[in-house]
PDB file of N, CA and C in Angstrom:
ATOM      1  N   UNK A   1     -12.862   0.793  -2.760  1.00  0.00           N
ATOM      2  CA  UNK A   1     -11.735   1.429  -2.093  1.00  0.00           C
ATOM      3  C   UNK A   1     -12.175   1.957  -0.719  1.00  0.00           C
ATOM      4  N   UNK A   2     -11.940   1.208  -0.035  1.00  0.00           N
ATOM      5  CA  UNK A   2     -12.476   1.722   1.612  1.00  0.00           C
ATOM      6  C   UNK A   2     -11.753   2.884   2.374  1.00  0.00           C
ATOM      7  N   UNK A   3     -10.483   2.778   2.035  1.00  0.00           N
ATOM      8  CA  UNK A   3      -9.656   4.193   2.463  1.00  0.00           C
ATOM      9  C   UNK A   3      -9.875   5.066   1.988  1.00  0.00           C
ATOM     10  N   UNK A   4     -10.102   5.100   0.545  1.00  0.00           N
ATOM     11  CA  UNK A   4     -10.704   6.273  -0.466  1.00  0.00           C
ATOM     12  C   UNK A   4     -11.904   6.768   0.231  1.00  0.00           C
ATOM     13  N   UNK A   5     -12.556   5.353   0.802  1.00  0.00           N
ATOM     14  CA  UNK A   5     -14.455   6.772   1.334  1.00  0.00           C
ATOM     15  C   UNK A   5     -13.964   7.603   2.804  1.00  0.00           C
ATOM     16  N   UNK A   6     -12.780   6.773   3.128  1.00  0.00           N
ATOM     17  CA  UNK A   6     -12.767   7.533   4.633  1.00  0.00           C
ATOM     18  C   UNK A   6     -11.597   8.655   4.394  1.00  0.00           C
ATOM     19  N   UNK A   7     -11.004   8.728   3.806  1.00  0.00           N
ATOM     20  CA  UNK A   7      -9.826  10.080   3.581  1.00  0.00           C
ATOM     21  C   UNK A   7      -9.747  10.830   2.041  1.00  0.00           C
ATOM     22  N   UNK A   8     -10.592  10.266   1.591  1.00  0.00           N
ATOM     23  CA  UNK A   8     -10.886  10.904   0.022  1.00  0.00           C
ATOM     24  C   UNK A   8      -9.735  10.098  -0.696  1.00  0.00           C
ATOM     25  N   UNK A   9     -10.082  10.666  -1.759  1.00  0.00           N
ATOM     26  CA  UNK A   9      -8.609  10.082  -2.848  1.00  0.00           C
ATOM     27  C   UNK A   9      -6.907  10.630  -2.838  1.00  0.00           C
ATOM     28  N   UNK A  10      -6.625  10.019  -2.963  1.00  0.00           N
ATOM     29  CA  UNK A  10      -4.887  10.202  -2.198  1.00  0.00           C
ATOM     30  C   UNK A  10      -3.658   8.710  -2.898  1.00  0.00           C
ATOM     31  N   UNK A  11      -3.219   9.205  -3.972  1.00  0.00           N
ATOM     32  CA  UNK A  11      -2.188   8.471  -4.576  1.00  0.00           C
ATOM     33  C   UNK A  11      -1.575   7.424  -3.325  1.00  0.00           C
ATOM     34  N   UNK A  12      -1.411   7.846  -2.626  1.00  0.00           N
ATOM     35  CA  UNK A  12      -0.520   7.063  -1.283  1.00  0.00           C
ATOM     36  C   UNK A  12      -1.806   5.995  -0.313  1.00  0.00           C
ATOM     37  N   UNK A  13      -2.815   6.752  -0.338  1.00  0.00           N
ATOM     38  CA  UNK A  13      -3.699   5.788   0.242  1.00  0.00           C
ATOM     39  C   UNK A  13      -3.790   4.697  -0.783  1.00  0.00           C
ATOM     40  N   UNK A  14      -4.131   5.413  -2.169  1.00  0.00           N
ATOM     41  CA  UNK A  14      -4.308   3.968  -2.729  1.00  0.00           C
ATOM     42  C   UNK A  14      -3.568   2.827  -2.972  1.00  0.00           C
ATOM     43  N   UNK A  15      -2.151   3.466  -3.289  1.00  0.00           N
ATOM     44  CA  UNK A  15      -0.711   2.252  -3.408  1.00  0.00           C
ATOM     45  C   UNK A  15      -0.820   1.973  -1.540  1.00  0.00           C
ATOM     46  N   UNK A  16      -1.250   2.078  -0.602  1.00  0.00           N
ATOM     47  CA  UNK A  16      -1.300   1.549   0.453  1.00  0.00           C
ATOM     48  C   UNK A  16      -2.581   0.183   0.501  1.00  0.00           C
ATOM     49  N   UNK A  17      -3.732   0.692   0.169  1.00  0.00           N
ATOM     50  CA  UNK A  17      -4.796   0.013  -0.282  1.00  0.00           C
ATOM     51  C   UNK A  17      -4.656  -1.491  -0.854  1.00  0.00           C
ATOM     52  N   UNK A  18      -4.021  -0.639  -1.970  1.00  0.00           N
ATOM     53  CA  UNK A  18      -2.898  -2.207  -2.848  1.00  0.00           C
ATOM     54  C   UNK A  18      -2.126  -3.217  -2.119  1.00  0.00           C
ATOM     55  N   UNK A  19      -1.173  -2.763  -1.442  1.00  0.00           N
ATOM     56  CA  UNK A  19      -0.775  -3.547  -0.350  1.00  0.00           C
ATOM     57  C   UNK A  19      -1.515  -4.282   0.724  1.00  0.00           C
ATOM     58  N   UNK A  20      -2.742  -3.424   0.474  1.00  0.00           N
ATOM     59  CA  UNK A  20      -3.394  -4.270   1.965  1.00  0.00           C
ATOM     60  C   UNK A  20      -3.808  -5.641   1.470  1.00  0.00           C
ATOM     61  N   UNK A  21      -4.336  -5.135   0.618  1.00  0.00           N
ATOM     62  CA  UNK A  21      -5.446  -6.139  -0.192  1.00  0.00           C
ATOM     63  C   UNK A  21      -4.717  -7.712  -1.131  1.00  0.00           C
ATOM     64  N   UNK A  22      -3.390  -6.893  -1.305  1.00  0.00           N
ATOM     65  CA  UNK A  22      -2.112  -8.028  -1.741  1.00  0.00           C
ATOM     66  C   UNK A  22      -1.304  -8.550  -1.065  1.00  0.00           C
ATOM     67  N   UNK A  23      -0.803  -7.631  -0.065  1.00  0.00           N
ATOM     68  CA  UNK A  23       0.398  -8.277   0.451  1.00  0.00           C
ATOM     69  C   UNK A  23       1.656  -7.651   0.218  1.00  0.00           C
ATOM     70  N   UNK A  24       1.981  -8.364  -1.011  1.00  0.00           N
ATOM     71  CA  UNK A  24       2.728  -7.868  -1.735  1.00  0.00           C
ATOM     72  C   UNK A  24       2.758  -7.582  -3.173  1.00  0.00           C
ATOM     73  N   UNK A  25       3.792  -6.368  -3.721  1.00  0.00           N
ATOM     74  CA  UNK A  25       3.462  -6.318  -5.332  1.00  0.00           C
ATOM     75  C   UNK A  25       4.567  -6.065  -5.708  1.00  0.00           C
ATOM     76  N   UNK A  26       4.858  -5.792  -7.378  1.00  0.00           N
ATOM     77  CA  UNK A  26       5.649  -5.462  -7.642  1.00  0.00           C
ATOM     78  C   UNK A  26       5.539  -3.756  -7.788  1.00  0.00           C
ATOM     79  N   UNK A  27       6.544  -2.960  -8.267  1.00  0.00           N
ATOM     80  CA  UNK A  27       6.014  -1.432  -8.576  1.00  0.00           C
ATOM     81  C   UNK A  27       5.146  -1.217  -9.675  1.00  0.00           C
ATOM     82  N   UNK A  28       5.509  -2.152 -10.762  1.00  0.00           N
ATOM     83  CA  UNK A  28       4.577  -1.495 -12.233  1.00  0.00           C
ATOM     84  C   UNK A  28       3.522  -2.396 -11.795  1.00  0.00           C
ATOM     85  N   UNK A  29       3.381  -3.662 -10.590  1.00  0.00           N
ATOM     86  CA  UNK A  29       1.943  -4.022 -10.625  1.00  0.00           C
ATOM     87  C   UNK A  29       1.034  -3.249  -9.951  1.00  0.00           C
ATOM     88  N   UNK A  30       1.638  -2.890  -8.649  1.00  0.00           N
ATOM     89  CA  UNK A  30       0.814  -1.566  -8.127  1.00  0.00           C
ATOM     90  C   UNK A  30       0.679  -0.676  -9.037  1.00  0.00           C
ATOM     91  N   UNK A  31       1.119  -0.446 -10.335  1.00  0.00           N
ATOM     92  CA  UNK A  31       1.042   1.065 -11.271  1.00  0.00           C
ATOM     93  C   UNK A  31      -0.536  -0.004 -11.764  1.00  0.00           C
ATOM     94  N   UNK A  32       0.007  -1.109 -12.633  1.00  0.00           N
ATOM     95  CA  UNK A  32      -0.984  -1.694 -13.411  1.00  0.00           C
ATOM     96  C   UNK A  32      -2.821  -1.657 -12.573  1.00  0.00           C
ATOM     97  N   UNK A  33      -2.348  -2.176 -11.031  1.00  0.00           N
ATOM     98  CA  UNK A  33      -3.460  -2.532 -10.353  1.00  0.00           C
ATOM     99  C   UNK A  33      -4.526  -0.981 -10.214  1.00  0.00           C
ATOM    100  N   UNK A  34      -3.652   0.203  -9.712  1.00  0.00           N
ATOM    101  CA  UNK A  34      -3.969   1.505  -9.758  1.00  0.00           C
ATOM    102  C   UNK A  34      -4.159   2.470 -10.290  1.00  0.00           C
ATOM    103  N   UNK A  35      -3.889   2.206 -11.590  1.00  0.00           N
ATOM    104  CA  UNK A  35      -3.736   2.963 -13.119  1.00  0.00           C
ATOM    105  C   UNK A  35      -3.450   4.052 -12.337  1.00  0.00           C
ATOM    106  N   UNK A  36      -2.261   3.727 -11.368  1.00  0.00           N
ATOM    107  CA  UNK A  36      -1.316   4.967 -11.314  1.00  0.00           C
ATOM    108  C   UNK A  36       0.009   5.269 -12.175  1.00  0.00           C
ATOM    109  N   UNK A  37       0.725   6.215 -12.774  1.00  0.00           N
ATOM    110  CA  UNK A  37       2.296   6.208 -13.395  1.00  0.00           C
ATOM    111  C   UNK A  37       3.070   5.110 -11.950  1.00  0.00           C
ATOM    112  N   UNK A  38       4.260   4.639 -12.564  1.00  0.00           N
ATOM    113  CA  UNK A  38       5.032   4.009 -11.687  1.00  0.00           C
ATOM    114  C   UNK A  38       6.007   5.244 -11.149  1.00  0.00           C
ATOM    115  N   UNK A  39       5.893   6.384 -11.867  1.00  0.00           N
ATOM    116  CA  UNK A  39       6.438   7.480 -10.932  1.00  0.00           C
ATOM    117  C   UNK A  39       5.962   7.970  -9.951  1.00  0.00           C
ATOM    118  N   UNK A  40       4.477   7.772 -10.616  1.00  0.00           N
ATOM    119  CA  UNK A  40       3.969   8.566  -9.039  1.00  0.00           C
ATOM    120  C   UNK A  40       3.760   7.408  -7.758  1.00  0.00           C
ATOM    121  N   UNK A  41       3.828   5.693  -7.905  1.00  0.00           N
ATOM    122  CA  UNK A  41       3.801   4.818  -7.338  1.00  0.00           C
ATOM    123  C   UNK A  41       5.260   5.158  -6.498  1.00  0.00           C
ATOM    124  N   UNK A  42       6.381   5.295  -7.068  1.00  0.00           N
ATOM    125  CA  UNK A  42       7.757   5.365  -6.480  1.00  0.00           C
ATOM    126  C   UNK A  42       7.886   6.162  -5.396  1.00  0.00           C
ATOM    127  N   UNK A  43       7.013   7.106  -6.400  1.00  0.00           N
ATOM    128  CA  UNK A  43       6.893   8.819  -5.271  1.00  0.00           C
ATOM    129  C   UNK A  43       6.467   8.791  -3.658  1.00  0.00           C
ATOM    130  N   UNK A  44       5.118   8.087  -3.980  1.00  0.00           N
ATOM    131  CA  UNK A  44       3.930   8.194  -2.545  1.00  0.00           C
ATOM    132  C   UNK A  44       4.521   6.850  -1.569  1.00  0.00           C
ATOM    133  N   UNK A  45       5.346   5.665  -2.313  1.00  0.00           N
ATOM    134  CA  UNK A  45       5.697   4.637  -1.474  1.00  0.00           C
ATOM    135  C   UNK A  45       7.048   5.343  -0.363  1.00  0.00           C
ATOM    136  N   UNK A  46       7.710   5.853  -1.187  1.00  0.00           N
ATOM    137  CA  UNK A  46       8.668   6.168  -0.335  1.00  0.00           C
ATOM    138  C   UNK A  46       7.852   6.671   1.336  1.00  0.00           C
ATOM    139  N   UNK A  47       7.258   7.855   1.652  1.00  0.00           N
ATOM    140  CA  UNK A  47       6.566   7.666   2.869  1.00  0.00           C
ATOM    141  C   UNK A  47       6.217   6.447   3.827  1.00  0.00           C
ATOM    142  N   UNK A  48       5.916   5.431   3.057  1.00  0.00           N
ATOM    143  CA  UNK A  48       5.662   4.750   3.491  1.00  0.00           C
ATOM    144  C   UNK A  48       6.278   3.412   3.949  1.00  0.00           C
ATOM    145  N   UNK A  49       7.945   3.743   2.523  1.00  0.00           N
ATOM    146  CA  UNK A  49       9.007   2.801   3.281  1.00  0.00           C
ATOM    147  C   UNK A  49       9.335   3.602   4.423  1.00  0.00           C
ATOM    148  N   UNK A  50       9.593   4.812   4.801  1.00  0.00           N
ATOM    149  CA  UNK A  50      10.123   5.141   5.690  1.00  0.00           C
ATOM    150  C   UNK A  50       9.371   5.480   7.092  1.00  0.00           C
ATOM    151  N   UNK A  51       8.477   5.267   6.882  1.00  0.00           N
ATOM    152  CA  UNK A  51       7.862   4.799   8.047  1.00  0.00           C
ATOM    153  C   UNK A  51       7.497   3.314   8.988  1.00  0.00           C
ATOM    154  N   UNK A  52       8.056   2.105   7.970  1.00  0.00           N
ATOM    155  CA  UNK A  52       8.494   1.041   8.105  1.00  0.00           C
ATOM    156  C   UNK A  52       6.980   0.210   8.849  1.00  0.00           C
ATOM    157  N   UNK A  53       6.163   0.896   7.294  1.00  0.00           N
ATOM    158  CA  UNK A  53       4.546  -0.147   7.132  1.00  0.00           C
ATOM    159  C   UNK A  53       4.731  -1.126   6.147  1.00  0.00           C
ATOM    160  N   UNK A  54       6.069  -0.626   5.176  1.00  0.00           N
ATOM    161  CA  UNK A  54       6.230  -1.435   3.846  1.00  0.00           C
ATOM    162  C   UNK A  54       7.496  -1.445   3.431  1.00  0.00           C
ATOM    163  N   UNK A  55       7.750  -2.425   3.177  1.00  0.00           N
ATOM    164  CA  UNK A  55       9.321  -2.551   3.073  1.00  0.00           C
ATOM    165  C   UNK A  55       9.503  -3.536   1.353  1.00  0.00           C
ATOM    166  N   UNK A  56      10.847  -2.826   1.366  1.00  0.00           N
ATOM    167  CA  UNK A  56      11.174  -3.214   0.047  1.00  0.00           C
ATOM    168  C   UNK A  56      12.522  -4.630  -0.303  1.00  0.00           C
ATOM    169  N   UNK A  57      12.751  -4.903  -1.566  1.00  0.00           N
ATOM    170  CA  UNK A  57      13.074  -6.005  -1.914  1.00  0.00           C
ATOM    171  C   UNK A  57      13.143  -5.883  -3.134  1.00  0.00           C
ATOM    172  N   UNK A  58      15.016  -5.922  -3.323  1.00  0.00           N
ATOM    173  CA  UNK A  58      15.359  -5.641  -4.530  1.00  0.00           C
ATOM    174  C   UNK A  58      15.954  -7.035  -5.275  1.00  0.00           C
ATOM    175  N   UNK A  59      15.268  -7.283  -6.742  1.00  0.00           N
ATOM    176  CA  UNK A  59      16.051  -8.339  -7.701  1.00  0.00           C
ATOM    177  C   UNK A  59      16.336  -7.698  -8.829  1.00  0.00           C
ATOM    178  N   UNK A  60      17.885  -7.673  -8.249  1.00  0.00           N
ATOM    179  CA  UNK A  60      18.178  -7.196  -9.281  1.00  0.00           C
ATOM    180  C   UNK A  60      18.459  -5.489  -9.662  1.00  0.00           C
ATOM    181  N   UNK A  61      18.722  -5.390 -11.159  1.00  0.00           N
ATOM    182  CA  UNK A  61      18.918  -3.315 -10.406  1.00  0.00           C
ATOM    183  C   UNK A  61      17.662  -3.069 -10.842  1.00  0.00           C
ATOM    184  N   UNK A  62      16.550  -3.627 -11.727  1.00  0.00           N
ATOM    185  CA  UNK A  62      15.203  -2.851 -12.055  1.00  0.00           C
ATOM    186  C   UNK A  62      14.155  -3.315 -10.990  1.00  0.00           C
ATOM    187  N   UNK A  63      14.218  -4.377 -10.816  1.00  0.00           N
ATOM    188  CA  UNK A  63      12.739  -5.139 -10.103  1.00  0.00           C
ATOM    189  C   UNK A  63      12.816  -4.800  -8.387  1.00  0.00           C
ATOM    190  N   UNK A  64      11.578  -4.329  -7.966  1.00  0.00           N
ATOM    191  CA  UNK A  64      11.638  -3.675  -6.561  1.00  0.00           C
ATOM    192  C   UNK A  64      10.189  -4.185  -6.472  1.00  0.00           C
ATOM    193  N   UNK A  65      10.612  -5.380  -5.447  1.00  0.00           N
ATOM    194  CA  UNK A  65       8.938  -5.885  -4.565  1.00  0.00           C
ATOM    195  C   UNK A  65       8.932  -4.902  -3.560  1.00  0.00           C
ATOM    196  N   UNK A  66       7.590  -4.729  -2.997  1.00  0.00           N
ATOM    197  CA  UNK A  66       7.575  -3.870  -1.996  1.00  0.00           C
ATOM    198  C   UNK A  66       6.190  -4.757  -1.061  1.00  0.00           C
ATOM    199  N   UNK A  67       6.150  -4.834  -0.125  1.00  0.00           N
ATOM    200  CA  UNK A  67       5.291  -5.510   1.101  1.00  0.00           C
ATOM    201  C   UNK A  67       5.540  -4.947   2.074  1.00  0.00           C
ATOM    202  N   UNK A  68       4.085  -5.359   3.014  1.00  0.00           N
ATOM    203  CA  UNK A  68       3.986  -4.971   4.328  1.00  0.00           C
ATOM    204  C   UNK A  68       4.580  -5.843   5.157  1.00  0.00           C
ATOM    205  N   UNK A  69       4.884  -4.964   6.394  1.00  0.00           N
ATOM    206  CA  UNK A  69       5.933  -5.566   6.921  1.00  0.00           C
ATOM    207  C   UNK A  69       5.098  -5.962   8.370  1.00  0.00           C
ATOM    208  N   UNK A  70       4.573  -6.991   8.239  1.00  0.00           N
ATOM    209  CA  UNK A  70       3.606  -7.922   9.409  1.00  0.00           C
ATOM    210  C   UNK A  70       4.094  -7.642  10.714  1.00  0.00           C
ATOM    211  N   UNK A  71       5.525  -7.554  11.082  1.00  0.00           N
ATOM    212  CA  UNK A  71       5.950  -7.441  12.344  1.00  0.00           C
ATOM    213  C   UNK A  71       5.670  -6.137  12.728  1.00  0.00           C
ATOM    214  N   UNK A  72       5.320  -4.916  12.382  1.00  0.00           N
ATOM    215  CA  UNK A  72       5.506  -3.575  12.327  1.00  0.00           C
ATOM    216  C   UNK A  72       4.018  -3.176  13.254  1.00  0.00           C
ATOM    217  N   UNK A  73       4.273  -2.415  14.011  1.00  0.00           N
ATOM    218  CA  UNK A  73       3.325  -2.202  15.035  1.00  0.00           C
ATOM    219  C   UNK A  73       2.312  -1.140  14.564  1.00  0.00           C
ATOM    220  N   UNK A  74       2.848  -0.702  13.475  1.00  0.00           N
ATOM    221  CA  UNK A  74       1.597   0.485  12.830  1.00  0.00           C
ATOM    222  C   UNK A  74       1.126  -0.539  12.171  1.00  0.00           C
ATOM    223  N   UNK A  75       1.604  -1.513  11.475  1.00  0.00           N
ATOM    224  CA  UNK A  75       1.656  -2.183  10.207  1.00  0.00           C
ATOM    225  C   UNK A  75       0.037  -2.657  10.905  1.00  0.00           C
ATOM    226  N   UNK A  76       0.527  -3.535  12.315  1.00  0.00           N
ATOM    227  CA  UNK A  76      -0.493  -3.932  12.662  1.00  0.00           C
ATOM    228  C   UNK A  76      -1.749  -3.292  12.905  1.00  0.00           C
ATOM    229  N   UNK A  77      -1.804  -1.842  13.068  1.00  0.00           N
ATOM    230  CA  UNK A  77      -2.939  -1.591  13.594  1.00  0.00           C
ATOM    231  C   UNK A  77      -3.642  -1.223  12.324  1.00  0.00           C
ATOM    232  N   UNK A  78      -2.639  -0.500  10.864  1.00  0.00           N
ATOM    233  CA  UNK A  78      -3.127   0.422   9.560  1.00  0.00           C
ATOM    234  C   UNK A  78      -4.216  -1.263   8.984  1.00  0.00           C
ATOM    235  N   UNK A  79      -3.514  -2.493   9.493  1.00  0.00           N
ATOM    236  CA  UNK A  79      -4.341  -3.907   8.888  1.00  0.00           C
ATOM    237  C   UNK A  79      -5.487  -3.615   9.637  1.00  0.00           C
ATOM    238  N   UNK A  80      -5.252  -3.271  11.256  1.00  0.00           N
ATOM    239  CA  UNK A  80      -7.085  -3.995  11.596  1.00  0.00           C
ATOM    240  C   UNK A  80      -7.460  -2.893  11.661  1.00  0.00           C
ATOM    241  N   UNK A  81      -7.563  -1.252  11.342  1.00  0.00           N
ATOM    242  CA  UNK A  81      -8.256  -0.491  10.828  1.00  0.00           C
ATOM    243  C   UNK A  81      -8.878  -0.487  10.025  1.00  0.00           C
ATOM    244  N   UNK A  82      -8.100  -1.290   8.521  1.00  0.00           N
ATOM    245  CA  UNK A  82      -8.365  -1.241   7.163  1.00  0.00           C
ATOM    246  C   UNK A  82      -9.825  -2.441   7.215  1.00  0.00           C
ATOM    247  N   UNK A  83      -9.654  -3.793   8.178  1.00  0.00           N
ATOM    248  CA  UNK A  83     -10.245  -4.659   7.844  1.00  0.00           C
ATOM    249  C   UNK A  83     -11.214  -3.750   8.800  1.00  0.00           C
ATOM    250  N   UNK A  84     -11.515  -3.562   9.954  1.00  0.00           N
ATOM    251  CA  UNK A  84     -12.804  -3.038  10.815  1.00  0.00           C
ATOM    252  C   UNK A  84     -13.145  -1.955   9.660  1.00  0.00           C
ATOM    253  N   UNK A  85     -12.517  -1.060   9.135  1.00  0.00           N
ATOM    254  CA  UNK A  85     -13.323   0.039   8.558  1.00  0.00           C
ATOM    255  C   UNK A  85     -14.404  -0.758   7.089  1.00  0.00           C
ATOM    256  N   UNK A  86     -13.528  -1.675   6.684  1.00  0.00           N
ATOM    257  CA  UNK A  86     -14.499  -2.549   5.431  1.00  0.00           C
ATOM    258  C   UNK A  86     -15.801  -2.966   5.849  1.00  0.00           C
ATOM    259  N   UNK A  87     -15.568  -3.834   6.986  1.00  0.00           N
ATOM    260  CA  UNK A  87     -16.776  -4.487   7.976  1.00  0.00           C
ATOM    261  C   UNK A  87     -17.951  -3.539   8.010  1.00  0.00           C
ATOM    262  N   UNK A  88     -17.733  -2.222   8.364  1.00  0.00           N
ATOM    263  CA  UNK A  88     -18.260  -1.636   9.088  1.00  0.00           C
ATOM    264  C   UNK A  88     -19.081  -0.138   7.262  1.00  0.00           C
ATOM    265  N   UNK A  89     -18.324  -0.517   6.553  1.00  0.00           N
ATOM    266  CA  UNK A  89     -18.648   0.421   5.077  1.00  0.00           C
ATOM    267  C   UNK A  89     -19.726  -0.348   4.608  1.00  0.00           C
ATOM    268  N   UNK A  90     -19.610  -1.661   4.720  1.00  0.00           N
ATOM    269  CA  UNK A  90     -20.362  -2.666   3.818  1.00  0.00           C
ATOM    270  C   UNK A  90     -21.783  -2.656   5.009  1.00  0.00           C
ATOM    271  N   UNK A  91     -21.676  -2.394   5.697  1.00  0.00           N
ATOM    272  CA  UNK A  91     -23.481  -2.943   6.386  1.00  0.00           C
ATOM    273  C   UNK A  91     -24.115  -1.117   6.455  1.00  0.00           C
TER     274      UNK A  91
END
């Protein structure tokens, strides 16, 4: 968890983490991937839909994909932070 060594542990970093590293997920797979509750997944994403790093996608009334949103100008920089900060943990 590379965000985890640089901001400590943080429910929201990690369902962010998830996204980086996926793309995209569903909510109970980010719960499954994070052995976080899908409540507290629902909880910490919202920040982060509304800051428009991750955007959502509904099938249906239960199923909610959620992904990063590539065009997004934070989107872009929270990616090449995430990838330079890995680069740079690992040596």
């Amino acid at each position: 968890m590379t965000l985890e060594k640089i901001f400590g542990k943080n429910a929201q970093l990690i369902v962010l983490e998830n996204l980086l590293d996926k793309g995209t997920n569903y909510l109970s797979g980010i719960a499954e991937d994070t052995g976080l509750s899908t409540s507290s997944v629902s909880r910490v994403i919202e920040p982060l839909l509304a800051s428009g790093i991750v955007t959502e996608e509904r099938l249906g009334k239960h199923i909610r994909i959620f992904k990063l949103d590539y065009e997004d100008s934070l989107t872009k920089l929270v990616i090449k932070f995430y990838k330079d900060s890995k680069g740079l943990l690992k040596g």
